[in-house]
PDB file of N, CA and C in Angstrom:
ATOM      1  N   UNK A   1       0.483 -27.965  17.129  1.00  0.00           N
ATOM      2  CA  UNK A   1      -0.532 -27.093  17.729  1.00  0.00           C
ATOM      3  C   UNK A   1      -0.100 -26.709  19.131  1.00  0.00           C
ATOM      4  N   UNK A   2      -0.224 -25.833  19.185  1.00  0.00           N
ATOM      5  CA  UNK A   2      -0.145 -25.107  20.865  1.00  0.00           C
ATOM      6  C   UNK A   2      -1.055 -25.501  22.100  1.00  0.00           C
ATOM      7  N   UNK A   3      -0.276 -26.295  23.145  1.00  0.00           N
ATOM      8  CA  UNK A   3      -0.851 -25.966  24.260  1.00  0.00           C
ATOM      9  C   UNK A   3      -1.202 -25.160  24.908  1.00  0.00           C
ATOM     10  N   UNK A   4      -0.809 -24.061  24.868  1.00  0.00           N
ATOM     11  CA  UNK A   4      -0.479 -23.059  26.135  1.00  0.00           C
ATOM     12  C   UNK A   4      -1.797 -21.882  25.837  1.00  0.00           C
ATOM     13  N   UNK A   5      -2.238 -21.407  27.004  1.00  0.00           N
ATOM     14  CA  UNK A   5      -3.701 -20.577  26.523  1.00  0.00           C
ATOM     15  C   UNK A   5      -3.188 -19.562  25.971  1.00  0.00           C
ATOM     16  N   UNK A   6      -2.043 -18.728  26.046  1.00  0.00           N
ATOM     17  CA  UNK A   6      -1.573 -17.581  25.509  1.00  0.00           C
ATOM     18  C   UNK A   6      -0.936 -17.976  24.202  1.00  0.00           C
ATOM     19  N   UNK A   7      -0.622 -19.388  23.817  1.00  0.00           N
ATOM     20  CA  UNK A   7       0.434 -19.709  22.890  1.00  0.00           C
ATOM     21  C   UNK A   7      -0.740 -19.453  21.491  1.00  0.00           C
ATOM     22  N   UNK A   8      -2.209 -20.053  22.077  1.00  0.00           N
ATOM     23  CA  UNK A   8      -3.472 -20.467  21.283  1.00  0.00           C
ATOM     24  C   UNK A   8      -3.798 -18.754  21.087  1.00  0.00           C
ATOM     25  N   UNK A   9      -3.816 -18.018  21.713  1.00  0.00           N
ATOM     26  CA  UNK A   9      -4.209 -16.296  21.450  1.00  0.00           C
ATOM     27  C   UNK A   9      -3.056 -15.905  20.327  1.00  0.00           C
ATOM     28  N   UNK A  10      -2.181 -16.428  20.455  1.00  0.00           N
ATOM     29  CA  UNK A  10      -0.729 -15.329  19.928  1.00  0.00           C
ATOM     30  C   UNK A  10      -1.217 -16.058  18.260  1.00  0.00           C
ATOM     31  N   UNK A  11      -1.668 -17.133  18.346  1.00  0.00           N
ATOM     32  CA  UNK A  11      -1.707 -18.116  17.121  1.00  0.00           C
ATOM     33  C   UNK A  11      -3.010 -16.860  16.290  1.00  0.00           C
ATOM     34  N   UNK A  12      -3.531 -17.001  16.940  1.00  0.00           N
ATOM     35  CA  UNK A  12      -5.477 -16.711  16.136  1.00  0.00           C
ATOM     36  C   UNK A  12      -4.987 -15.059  16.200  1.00  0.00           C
ATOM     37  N   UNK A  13      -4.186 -13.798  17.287  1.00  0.00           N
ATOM     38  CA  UNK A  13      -4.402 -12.663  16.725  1.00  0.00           C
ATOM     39  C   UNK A  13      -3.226 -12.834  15.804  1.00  0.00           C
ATOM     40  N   UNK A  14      -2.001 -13.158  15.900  1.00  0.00           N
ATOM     41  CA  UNK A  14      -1.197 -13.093  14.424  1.00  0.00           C
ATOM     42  C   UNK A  14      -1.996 -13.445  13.026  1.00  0.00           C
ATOM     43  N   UNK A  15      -2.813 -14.321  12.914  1.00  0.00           N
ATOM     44  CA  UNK A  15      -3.697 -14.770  11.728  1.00  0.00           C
ATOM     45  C   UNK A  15      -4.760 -13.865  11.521  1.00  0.00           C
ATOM     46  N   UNK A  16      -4.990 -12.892  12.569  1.00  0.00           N
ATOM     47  CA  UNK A  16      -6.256 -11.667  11.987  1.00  0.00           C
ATOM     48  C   UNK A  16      -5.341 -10.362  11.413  1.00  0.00           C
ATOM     49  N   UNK A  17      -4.109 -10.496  12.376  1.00  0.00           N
ATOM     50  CA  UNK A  17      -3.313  -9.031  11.798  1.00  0.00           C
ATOM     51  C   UNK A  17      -2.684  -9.808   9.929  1.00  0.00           C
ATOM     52  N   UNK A  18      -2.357 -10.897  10.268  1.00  0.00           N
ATOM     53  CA  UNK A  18      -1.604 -11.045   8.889  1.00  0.00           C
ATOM     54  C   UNK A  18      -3.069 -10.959   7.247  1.00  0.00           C
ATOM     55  N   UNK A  19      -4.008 -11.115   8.032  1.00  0.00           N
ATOM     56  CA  UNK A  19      -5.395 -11.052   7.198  1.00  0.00           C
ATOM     57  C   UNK A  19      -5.222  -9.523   6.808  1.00  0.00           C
ATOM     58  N   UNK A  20      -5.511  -8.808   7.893  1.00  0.00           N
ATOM     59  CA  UNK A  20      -5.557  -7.314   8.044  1.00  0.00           C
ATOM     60  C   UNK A  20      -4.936  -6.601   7.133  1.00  0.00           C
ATOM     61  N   UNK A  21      -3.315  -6.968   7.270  1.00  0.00           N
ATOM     62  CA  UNK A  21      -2.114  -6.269   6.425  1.00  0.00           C
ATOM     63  C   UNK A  21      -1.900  -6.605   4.897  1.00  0.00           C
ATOM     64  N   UNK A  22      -2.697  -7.985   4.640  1.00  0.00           N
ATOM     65  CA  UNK A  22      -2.634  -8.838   3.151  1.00  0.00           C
ATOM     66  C   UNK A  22      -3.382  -7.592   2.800  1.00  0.00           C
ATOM     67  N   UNK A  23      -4.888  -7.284   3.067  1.00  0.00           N
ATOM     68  CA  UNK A  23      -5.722  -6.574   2.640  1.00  0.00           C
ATOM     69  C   UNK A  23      -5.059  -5.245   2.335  1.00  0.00           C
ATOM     70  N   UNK A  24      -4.583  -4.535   3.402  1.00  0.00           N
ATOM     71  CA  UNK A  24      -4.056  -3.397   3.392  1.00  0.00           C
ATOM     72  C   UNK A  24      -2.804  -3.330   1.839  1.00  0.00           C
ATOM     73  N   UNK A  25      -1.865  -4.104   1.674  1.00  0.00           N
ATOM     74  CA  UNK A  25      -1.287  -4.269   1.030  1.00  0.00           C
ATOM     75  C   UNK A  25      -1.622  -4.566  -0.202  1.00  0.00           C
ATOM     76  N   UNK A  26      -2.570  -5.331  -0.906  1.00  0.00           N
ATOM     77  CA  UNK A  26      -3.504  -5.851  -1.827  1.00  0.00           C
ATOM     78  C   UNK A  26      -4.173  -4.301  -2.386  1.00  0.00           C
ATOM     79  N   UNK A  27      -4.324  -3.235  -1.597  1.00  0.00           N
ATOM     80  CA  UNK A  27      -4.605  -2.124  -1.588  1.00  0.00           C
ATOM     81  C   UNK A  27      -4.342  -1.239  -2.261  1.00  0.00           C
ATOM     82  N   UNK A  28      -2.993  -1.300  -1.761  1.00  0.00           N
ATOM     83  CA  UNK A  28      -1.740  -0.282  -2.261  1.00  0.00           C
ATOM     84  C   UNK A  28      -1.666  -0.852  -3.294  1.00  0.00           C
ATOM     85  N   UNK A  29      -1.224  -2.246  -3.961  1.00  0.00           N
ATOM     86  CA  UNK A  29      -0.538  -2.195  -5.195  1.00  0.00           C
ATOM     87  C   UNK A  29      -1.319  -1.854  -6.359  1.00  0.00           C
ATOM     88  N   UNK A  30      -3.042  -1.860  -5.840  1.00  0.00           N
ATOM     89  CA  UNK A  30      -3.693  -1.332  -6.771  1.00  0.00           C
ATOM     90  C   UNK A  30      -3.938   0.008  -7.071  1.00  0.00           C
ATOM     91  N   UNK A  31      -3.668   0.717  -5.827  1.00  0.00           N
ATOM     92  CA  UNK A  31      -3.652   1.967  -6.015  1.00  0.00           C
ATOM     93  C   UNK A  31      -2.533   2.639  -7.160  1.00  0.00           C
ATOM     94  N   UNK A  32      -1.167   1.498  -6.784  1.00  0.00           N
ATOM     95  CA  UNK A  32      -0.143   2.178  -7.885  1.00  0.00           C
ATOM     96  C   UNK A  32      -0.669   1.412  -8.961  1.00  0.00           C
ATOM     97  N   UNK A  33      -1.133   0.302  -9.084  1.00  0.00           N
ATOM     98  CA  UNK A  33      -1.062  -0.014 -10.612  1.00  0.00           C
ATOM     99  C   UNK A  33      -2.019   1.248 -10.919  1.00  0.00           C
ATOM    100  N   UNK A  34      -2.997   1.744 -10.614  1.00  0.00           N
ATOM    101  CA  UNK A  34      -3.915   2.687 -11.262  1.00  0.00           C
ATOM    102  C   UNK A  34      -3.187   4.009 -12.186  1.00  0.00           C
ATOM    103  N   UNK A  35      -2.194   4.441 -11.061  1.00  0.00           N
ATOM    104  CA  UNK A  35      -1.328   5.231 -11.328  1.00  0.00           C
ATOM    105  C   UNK A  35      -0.703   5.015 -12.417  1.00  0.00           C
ATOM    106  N   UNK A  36       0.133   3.505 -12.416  1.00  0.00           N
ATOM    107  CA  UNK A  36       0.733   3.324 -14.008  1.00  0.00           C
ATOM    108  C   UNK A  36       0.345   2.979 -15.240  1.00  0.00           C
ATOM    109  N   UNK A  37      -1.377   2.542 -14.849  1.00  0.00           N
ATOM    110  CA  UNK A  37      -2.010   2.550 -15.973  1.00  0.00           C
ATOM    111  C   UNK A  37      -2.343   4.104 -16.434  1.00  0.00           C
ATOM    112  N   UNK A  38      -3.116   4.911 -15.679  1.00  0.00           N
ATOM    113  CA  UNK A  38      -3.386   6.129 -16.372  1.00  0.00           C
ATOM    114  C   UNK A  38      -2.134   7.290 -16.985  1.00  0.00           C
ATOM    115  N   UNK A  39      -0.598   6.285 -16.375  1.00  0.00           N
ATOM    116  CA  UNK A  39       0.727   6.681 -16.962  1.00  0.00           C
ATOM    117  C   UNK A  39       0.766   6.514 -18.184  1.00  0.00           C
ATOM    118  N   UNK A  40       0.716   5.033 -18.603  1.00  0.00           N
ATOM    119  CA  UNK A  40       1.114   4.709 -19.688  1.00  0.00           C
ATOM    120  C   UNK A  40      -0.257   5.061 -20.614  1.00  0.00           C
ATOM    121  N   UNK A  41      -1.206   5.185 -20.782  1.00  0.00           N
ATOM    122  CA  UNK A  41      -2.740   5.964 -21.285  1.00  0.00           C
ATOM    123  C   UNK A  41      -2.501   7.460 -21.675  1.00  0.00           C
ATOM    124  N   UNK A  42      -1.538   8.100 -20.810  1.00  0.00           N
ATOM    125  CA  UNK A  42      -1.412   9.727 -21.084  1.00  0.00           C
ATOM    126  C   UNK A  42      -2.245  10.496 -20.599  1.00  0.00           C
ATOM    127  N   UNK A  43      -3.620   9.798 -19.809  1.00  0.00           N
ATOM    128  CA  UNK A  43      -4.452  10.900 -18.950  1.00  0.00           C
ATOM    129  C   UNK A  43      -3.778  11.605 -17.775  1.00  0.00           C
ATOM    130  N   UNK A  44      -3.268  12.355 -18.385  1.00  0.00           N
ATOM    131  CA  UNK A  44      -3.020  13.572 -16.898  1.00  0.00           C
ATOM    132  C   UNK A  44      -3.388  13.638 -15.612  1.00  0.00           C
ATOM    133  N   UNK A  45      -4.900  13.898 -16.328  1.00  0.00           N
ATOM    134  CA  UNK A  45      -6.049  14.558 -15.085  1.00  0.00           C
ATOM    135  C   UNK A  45      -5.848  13.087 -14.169  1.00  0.00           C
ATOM    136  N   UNK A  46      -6.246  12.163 -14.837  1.00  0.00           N
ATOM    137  CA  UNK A  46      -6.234  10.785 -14.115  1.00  0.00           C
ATOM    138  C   UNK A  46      -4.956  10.289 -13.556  1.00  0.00           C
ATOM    139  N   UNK A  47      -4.076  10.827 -14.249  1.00  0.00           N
ATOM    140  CA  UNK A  47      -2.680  10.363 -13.847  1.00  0.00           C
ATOM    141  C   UNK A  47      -2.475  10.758 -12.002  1.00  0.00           C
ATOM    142  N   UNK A  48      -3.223  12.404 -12.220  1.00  0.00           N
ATOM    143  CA  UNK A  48      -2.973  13.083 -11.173  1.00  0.00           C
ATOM    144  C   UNK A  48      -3.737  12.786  -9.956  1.00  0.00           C
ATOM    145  N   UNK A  49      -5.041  12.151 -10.018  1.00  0.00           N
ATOM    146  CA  UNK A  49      -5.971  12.150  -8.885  1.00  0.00           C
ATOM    147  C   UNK A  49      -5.642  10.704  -8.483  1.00  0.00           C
ATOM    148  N   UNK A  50      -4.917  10.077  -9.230  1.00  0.00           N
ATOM    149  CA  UNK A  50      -4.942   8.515  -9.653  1.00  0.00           C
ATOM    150  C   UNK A  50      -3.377   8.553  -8.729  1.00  0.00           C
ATOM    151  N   UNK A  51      -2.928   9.655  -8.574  1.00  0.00           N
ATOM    152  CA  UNK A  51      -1.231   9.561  -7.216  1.00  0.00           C
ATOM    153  C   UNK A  51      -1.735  10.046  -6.142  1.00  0.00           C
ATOM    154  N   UNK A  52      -2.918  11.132  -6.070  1.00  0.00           N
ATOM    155  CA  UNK A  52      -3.325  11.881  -4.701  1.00  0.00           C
ATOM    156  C   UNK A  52      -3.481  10.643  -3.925  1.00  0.00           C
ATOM    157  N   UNK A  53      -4.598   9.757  -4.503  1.00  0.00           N
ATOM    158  CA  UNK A  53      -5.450   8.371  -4.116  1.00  0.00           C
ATOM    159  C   UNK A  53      -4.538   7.303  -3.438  1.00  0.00           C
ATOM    160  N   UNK A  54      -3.166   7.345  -4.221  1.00  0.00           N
ATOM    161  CA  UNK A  54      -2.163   6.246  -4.134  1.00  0.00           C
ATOM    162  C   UNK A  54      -1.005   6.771  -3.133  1.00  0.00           C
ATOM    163  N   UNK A  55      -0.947   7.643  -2.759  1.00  0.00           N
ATOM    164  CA  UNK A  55      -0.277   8.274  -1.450  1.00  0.00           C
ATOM    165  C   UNK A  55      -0.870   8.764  -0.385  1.00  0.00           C
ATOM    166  N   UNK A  56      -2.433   9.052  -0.686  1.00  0.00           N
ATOM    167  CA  UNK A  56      -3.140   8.585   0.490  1.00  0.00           C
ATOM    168  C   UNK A  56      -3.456   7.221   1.235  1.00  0.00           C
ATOM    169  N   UNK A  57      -3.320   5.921   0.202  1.00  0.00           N
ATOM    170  CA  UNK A  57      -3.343   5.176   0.425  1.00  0.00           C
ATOM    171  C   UNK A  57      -1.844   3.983   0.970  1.00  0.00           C
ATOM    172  N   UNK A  58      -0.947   5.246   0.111  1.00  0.00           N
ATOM    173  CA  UNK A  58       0.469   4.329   0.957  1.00  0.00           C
ATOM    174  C   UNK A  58       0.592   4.434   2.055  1.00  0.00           C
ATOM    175  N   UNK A  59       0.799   5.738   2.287  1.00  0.00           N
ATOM    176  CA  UNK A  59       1.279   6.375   3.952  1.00  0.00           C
ATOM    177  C   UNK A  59       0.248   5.859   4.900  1.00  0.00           C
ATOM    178  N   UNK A  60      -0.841   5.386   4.946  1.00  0.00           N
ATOM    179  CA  UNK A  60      -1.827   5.161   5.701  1.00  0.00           C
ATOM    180  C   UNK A  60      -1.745   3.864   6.155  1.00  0.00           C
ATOM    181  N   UNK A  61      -1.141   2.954   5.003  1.00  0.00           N
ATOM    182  CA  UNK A  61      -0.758   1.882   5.410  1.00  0.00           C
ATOM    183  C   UNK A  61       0.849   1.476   6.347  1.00  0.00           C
ATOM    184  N   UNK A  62       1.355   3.013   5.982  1.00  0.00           N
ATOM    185  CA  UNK A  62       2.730   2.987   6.716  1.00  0.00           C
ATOM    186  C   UNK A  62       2.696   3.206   8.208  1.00  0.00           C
ATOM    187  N   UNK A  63       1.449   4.086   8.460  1.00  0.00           N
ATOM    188  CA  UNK A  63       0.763   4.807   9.899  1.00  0.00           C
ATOM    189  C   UNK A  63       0.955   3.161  10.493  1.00  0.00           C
ATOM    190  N   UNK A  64      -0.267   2.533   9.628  1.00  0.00           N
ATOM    191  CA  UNK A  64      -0.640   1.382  10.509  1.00  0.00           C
ATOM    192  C   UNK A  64       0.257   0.247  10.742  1.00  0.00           C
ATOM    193  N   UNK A  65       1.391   0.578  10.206  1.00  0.00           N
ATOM    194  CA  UNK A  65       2.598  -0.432  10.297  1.00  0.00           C
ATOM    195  C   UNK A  65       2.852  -1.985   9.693  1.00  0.00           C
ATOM    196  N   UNK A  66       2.000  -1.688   8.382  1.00  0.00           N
ATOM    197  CA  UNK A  66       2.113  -2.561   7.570  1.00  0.00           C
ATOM    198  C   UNK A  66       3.617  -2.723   6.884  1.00  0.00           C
ATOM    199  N   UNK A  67       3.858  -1.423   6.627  1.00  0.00           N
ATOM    200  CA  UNK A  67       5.375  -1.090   5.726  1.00  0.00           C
ATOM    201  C   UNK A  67       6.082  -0.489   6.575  1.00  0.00           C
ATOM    202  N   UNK A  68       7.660  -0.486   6.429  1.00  0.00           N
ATOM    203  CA  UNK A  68       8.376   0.629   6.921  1.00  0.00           C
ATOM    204  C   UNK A  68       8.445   1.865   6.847  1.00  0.00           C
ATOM    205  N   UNK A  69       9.198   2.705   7.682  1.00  0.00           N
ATOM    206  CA  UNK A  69       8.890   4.149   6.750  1.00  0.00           C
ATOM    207  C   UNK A  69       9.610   4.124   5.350  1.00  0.00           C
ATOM    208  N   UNK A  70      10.430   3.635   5.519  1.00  0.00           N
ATOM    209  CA  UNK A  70      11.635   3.576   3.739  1.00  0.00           C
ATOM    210  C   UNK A  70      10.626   3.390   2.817  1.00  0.00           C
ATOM    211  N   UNK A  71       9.933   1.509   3.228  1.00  0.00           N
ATOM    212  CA  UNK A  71       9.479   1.565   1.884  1.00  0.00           C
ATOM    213  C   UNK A  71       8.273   2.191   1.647  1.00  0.00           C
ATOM    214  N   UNK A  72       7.611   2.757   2.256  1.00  0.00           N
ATOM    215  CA  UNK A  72       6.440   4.039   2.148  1.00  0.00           C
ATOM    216  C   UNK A  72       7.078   5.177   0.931  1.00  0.00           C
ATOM    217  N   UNK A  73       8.301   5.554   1.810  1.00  0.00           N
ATOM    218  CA  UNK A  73       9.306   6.923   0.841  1.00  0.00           C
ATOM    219  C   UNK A  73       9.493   6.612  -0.381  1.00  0.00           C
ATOM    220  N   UNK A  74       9.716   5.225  -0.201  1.00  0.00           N
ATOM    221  CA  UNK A  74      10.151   4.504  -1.486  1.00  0.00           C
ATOM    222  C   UNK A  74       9.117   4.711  -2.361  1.00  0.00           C
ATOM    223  N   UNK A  75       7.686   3.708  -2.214  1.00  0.00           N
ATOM    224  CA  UNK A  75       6.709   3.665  -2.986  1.00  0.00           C
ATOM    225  C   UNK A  75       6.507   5.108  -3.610  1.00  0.00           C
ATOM    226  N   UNK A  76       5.963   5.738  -2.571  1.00  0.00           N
ATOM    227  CA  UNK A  76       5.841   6.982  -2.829  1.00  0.00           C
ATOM    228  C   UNK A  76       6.452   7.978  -4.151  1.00  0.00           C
ATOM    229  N   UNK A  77       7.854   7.912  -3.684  1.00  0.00           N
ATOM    230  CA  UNK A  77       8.371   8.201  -4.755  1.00  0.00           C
ATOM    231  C   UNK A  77       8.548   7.816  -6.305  1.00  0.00           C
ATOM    232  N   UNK A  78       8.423   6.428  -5.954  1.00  0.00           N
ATOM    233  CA  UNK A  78       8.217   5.823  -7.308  1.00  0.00           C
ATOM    234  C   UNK A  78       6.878   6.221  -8.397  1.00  0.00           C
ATOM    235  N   UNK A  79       5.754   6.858  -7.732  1.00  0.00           N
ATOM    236  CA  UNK A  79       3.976   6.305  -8.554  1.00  0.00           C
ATOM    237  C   UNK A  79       4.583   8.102  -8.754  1.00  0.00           C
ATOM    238  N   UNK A  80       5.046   9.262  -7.702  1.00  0.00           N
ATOM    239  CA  UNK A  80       5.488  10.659  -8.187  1.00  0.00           C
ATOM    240  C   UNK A  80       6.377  10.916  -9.628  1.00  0.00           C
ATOM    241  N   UNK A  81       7.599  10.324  -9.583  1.00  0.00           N
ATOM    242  CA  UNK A  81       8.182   9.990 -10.303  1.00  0.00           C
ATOM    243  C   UNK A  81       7.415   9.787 -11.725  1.00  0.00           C
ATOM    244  N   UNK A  82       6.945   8.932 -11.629  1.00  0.00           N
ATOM    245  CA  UNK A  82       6.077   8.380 -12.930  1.00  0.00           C
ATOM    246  C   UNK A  82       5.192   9.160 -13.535  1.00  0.00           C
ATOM    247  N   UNK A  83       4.386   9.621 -12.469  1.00  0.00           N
ATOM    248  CA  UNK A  83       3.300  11.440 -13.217  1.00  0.00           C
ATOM    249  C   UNK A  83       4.371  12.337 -13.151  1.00  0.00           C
ATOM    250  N   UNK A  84       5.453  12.786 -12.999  1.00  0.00           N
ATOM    251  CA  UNK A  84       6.200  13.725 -13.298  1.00  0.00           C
ATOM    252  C   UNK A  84       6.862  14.052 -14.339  1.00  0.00           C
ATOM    253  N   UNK A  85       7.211  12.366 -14.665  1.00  0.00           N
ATOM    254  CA  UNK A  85       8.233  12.596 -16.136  1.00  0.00           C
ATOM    255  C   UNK A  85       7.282  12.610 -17.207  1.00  0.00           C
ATOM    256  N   UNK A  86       5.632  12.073 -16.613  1.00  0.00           N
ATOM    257  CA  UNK A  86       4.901  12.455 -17.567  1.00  0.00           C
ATOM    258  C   UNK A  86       4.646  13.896 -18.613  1.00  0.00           C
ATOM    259  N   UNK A  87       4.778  14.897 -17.396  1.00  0.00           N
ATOM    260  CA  UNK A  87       4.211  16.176 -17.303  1.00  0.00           C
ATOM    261  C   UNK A  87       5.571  16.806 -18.209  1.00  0.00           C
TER     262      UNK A  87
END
């Protein structure tokens, strides 16, 4: 355990951001699983509102610096990819 009064701050805000970013992240992967479920289902329409949702929801988490930019591009590309070869 930390002595130091700043050592005891650095402890408790790292443990609210790492809370913060679990959530944020926990987020995203549901957003893509949505995506690859309404992939593998064949709903289109859903396929399609179901990537708007999931790249609004990546990049937002990339803003807030949960992810890098790569793997944002990355994700991204991957849930596109997937409604594309649908189509």
């Amino acid at each position: 355990m930390a002595n130091i009064k700043s050592a005891k701050k650095r402890i408790k805000t790292s443990e609210k951001r790492a809370e913060r970013n679990k959530s944020v992240r926990t987020s995203v992967k549901t957003a893509m699983k949505k995506v690859f479920a309404a992939v593998e289902s064949s709903d289109k329409d859903a396929a399609q509102k179901a990537l708007r949702e999931a790249v609004k929801t990546i990049e937002s988490a990339g803003s807030k610096g949960v992810y890098p930019k790569n793997t944002v591009s990355r994700k991204v590309s991957r849930v596109a990819k997937a409604v594309n070869k649908m189509a």
